[in-house]
C-alpha atoms as a PDB file:
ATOM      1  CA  UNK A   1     -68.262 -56.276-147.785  1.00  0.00           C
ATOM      2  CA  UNK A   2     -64.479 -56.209-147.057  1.00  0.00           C
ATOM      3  CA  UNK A   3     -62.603 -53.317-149.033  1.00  0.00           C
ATOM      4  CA  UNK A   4     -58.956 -54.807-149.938  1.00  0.00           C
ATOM      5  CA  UNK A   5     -56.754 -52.321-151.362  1.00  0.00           C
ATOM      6  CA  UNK A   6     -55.117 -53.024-154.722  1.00  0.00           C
ATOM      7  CA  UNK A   7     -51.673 -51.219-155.014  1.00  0.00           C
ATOM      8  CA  UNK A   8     -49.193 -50.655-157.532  1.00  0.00           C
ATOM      9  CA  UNK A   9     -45.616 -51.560-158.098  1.00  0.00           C
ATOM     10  CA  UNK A  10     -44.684 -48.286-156.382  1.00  0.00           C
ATOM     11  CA  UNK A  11     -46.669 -49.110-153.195  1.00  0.00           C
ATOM     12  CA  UNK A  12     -49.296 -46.330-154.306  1.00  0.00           C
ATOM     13  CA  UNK A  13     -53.253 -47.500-153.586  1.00  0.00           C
ATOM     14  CA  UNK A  14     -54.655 -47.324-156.899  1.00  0.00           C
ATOM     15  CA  UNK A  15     -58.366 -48.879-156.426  1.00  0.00           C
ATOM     16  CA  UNK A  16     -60.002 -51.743-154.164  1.00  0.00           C
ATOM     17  CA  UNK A  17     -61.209 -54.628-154.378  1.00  0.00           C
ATOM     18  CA  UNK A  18     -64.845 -55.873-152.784  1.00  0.00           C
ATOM     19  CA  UNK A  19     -64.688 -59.269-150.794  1.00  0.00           C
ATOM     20  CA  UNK A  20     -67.653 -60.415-149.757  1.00  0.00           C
ATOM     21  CA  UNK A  21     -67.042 -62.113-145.951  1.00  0.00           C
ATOM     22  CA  UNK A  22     -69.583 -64.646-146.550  1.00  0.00           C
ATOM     23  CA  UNK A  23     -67.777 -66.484-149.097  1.00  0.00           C
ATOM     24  CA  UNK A  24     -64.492 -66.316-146.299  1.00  0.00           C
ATOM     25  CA  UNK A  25     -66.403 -67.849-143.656  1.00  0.00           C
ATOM     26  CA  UNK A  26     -68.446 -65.218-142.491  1.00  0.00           C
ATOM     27  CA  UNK A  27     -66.186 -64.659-139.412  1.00  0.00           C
ATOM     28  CA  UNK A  28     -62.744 -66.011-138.252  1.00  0.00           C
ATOM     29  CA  UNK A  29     -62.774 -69.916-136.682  1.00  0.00           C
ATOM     30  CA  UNK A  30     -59.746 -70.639-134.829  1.00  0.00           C
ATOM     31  CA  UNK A  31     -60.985 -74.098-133.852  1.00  0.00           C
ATOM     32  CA  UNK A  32     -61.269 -74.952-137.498  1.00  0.00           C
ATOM     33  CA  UNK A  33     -58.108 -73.109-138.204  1.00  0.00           C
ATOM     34  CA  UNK A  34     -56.445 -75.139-135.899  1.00  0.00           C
ATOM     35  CA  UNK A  35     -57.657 -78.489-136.834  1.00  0.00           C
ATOM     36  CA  UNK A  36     -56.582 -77.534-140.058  1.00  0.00           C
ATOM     37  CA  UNK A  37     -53.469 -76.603-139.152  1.00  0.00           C
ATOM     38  CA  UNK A  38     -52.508 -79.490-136.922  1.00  0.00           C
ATOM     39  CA  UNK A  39     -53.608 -81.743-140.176  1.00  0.00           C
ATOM     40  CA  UNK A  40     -51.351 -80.256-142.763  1.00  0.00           C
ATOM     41  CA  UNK A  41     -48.343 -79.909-139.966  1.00  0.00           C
ATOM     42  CA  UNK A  42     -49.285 -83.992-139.410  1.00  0.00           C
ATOM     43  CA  UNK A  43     -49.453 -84.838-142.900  1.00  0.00           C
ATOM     44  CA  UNK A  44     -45.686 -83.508-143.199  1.00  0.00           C
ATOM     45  CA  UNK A  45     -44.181 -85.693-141.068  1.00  0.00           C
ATOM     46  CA  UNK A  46     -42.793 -89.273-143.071  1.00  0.00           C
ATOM     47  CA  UNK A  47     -42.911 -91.386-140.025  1.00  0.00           C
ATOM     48  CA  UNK A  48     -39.579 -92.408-140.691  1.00  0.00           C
ATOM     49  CA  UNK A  49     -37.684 -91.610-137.705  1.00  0.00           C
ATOM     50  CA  UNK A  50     -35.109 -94.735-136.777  1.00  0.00           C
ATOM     51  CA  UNK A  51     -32.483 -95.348-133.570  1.00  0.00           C
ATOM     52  CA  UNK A  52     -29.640 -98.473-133.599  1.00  0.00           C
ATOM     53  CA  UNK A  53     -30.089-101.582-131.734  1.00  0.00           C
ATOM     54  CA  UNK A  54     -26.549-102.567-130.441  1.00  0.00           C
ATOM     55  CA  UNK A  55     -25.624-104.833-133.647  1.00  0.00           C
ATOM     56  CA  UNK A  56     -26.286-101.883-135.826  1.00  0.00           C
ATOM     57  CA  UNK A  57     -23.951 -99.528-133.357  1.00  0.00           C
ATOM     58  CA  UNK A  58     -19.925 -98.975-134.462  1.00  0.00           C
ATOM     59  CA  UNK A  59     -18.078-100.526-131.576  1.00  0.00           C
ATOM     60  CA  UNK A  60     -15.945-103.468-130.486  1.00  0.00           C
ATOM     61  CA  UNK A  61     -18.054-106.865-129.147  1.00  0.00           C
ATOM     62  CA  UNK A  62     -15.019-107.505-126.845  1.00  0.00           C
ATOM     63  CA  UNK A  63     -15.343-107.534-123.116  1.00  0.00           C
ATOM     64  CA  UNK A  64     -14.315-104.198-121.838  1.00  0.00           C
ATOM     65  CA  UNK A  65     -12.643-105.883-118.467  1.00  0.00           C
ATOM     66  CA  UNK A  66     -12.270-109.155-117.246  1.00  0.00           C
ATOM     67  CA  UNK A  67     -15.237-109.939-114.779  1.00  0.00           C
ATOM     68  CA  UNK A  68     -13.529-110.333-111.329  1.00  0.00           C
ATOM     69  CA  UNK A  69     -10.505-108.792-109.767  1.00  0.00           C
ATOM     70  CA  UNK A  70     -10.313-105.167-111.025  1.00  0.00           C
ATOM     71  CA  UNK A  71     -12.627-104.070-108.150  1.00  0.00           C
ATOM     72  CA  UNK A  72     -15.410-102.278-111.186  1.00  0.00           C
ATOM     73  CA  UNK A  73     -18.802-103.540-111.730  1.00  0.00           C
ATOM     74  CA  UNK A  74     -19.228-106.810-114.149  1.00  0.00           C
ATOM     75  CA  UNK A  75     -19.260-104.927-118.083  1.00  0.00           C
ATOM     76  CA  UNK A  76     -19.797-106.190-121.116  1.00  0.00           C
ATOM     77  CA  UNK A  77     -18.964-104.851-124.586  1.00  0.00           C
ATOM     78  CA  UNK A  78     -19.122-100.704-125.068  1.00  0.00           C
ATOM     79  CA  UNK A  79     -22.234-101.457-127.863  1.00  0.00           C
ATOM     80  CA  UNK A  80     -24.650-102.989-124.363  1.00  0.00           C
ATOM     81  CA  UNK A  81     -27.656-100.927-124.167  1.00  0.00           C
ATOM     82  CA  UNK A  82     -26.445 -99.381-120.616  1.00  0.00           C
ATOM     83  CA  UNK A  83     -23.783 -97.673-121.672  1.00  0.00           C
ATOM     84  CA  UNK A  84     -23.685 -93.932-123.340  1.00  0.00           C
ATOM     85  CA  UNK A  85     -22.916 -94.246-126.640  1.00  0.00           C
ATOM     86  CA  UNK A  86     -24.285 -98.052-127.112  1.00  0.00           C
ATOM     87  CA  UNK A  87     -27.397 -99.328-128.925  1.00  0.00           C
ATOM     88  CA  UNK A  88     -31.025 -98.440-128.092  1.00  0.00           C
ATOM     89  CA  UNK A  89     -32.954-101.137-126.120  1.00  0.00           C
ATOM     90  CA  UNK A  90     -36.306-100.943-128.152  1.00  0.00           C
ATOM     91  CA  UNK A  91     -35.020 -99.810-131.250  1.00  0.00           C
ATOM     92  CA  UNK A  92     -37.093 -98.214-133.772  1.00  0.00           C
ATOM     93  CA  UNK A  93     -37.284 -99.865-137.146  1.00  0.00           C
ATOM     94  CA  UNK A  94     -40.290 -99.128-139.126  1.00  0.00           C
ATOM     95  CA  UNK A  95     -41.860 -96.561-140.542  1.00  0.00           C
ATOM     96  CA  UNK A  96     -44.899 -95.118-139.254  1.00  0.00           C
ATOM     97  CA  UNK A  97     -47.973 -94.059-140.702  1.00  0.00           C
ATOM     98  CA  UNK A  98     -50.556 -93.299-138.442  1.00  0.00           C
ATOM     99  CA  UNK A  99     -49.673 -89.803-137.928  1.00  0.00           C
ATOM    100  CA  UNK A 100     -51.691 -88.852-141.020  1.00  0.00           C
ATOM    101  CA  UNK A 101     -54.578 -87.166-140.148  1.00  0.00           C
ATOM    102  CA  UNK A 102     -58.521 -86.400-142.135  1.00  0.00           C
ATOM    103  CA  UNK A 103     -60.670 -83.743-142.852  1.00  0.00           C
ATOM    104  CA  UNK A 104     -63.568 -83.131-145.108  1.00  0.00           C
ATOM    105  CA  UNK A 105     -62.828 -81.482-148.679  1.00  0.00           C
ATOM    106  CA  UNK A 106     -65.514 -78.812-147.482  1.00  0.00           C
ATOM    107  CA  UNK A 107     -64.159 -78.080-144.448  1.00  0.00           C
ATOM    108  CA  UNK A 108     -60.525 -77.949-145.991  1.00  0.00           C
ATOM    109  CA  UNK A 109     -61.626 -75.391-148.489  1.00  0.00           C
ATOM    110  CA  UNK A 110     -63.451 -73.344-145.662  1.00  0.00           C
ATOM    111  CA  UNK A 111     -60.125 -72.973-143.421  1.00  0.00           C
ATOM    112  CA  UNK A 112     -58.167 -72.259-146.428  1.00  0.00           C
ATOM    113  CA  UNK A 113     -60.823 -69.425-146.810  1.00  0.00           C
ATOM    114  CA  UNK A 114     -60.938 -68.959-143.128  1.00  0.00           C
ATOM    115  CA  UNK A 115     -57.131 -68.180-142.905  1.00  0.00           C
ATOM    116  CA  UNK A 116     -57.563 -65.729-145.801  1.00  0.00           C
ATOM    117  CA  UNK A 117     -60.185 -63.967-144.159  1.00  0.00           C
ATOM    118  CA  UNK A 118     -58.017 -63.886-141.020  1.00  0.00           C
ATOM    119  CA  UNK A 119     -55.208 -62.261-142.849  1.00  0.00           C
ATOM    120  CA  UNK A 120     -57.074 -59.164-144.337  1.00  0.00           C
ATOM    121  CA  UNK A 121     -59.043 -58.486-141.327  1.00  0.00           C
ATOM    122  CA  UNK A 122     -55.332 -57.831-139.817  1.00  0.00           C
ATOM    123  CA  UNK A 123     -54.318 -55.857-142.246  1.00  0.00           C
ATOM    124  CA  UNK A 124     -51.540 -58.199-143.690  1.00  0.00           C
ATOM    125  CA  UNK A 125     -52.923 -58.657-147.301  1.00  0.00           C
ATOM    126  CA  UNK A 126     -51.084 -57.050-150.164  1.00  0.00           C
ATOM    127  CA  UNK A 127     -52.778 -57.606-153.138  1.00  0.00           C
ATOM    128  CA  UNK A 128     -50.830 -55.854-156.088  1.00  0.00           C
ATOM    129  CA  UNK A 129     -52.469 -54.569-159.450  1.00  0.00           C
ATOM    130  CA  UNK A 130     -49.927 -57.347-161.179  1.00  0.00           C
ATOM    131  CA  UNK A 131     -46.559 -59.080-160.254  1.00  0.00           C
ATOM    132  CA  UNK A 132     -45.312 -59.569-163.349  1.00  0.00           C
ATOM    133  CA  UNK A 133     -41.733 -58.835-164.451  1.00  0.00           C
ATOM    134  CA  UNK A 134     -39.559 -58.275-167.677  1.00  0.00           C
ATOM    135  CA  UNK A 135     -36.918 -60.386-166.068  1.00  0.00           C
ATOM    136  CA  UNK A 136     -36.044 -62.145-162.847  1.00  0.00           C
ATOM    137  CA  UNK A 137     -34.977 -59.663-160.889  1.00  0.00           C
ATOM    138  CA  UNK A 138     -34.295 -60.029-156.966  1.00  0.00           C
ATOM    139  CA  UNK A 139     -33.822 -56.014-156.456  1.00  0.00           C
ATOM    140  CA  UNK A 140     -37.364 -55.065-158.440  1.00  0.00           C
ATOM    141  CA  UNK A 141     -39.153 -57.658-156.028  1.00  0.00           C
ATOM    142  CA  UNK A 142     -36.815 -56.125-152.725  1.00  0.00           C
ATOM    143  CA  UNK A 143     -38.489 -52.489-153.863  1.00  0.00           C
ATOM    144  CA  UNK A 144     -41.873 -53.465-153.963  1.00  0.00           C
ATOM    145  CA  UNK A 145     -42.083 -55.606-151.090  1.00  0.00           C
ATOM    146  CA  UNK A 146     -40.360 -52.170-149.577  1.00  0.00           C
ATOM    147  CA  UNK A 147     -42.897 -50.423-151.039  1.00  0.00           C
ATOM    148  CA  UNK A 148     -45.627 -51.588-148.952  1.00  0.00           C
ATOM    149  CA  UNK A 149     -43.979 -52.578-144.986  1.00  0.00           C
ATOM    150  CA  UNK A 150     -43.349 -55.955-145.980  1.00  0.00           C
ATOM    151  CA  UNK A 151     -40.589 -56.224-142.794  1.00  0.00           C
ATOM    152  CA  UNK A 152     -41.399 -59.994-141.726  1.00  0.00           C
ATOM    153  CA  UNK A 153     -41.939 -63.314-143.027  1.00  0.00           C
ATOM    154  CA  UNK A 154     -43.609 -63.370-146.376  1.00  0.00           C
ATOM    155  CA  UNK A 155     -45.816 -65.504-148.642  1.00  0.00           C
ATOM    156  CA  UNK A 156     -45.492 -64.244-152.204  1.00  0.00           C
ATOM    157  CA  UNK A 157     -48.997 -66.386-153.757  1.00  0.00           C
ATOM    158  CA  UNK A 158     -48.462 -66.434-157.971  1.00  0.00           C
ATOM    159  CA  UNK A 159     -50.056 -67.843-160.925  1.00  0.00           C
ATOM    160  CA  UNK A 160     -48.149 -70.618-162.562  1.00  0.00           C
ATOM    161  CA  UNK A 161     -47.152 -68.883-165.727  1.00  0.00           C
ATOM    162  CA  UNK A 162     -45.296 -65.784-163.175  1.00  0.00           C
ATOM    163  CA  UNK A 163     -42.109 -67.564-163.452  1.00  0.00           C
ATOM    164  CA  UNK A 164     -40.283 -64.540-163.247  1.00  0.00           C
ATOM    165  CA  UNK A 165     -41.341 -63.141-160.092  1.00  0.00           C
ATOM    166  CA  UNK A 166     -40.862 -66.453-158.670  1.00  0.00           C
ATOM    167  CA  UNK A 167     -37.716 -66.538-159.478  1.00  0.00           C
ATOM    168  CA  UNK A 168     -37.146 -63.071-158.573  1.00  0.00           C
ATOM    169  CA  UNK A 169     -38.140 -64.135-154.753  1.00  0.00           C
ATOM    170  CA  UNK A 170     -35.617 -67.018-154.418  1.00  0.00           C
ATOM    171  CA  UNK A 171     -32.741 -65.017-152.778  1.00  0.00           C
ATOM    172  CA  UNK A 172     -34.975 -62.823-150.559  1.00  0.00           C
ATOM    173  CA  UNK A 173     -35.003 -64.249-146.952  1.00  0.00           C
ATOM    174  CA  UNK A 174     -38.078 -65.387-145.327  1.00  0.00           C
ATOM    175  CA  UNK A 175     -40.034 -64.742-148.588  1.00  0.00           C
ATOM    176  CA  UNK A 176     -41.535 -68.100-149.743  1.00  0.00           C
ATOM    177  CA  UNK A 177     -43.786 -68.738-153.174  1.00  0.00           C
ATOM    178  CA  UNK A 178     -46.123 -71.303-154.205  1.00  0.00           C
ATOM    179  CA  UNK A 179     -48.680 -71.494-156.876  1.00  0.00           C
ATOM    180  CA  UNK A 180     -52.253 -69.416-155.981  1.00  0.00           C
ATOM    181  CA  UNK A 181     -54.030 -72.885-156.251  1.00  0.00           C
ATOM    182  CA  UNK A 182     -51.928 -74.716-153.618  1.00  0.00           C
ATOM    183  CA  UNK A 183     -52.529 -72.229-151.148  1.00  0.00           C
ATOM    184  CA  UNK A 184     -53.940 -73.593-147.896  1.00  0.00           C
ATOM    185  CA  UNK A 185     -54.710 -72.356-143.953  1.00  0.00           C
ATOM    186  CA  UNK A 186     -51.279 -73.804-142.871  1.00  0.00           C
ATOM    187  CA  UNK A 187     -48.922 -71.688-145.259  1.00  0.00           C
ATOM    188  CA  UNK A 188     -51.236 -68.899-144.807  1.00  0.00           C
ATOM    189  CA  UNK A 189     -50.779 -68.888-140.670  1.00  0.00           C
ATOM    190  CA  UNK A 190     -47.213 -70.068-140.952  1.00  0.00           C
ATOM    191  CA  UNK A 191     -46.143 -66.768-142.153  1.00  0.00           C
ATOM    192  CA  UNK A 192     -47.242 -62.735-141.481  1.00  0.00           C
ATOM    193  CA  UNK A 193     -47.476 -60.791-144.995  1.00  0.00           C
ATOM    194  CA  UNK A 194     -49.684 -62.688-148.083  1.00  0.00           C
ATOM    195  CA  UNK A 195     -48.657 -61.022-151.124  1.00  0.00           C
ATOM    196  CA  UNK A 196     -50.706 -61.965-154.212  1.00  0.00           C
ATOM    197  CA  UNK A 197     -51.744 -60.306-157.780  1.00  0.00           C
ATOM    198  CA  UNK A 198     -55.480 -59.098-158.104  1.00  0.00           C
ATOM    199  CA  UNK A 199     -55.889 -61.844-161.131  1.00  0.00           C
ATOM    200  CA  UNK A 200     -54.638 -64.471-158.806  1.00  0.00           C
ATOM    201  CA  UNK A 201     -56.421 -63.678-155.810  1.00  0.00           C
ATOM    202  CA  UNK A 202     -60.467 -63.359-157.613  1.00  0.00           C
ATOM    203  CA  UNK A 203     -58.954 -66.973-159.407  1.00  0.00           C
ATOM    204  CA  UNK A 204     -58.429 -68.471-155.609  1.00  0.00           C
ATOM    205  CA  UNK A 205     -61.960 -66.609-154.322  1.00  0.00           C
ATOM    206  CA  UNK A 206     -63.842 -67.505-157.735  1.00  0.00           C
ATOM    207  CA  UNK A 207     -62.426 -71.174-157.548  1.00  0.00           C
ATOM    208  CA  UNK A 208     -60.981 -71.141-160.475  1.00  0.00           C
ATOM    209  CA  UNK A 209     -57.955 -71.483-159.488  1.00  0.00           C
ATOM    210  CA  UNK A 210     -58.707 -75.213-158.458  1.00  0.00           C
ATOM    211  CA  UNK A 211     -57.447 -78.116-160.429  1.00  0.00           C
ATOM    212  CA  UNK A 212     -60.732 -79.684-162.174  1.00  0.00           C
ATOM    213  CA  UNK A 213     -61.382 -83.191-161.622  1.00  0.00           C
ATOM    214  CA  UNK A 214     -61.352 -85.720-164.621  1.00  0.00           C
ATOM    215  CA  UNK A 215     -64.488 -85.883-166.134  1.00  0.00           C
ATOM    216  CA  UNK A 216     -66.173 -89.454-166.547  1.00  0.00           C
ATOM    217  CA  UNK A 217     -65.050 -92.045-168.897  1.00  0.00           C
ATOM    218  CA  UNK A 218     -62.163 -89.872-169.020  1.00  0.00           C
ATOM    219  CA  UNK A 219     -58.917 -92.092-168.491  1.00  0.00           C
END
């Protein structure tokens, strides 16, 4: 069993929190971590990524030169493929969509795990008593971030109804927030510090933070 500290608003240890490893993975998998990761960084792309032929290119379709007598080499129009600045040869024009890439719902929810388990093995899970706030506040999140060696990039994990502390995070540099049931292997390993309220965090690890799935014969 894993003992997370659970601290308070003041950075102060006040109890812990029992993880079992088994439910994490057992032990840390970076060749599942990584397929994960390269899926979700896939999945982001759009495939829309487009160059100009030479009719879509801004240019003049006159002859730069006359062909013989000026002692240059035979040119056409600036907009020919050959010359810097002119239209691409093999221009692309479609979008693409085989850069999406697969992986089992079991072996999603196991990385997501996985990278979790990763994270409080090194020491880089804050887990807070509660996150909530009397007002958006920017400073009151600065001071207990402070208040625990938060110094690099940060995920601040909430529950959907925190609005205030997710608010509160919006000015603070490399401090990003998403909901505690969207969290997934490549946020987790895309940034150092996971910070995350006690409620939230036995939600993710108890699965209830999951959406449900519709029920039969339900529309």
């Amino acid at each position: 069993m894993i003992q997370l500290p659970i601290y308070d608003k003041n950075g102060k240890q006040v109890e812990t929190l029992a993880i079992d490893e088994a439910m994490l993975g057992r032990e840390v998998r970076p060749q599942l971590l990584k397929q994960a990761y390269v899926m979700f960084h896939a999945n982001r792309r759009q495939g829309s990524a487009r160059t100009r032929n030479r009719s879509l290119v801004e240019g003049s379709t006159r002859k730069l030169f006359r062909q013989k007598g000026t002692g240059n080499a035979r040119m056409g129009p600036s907009r020919t493929n050959i010359r810097r600045g002119g239209g691409v040869a093999f221009a692309k024009r479609k979008t693409h969509q085989e850069f999406r890439l697969r992986m089992p719902k079991k072996m999603r929810r196991l990385a997501n795990r996985n990278a979790l388990l990763a994270k409080i093995l090194d020491d880089e899970v804050k887990c807070f008593v509660n996150l909530t706030f009397n007002a958006p506040k920017t400073r009151d999140l600065r001071a207990v971030l402070d208040a625990v060696g938060i110094d690099r990039t940060c995920l601040l994990a909430l529950a959907g109804a925190n609005r205030n502390a997710a608010l509160s995070a919006r000015n603070l540099p490399n401090v990003d927030t998403l909901r505690i049931e969207q969290l997934n292997a490549f946020e987790l390993l895309n940034h150092r510090y996971l910070v995350v309220d006690k409620a939230s965090l036995q939600a993710f690890l108890d699965g209830s933070a999951w959406p449900k799935p519709p029920e039969r014969g339900d529309s």
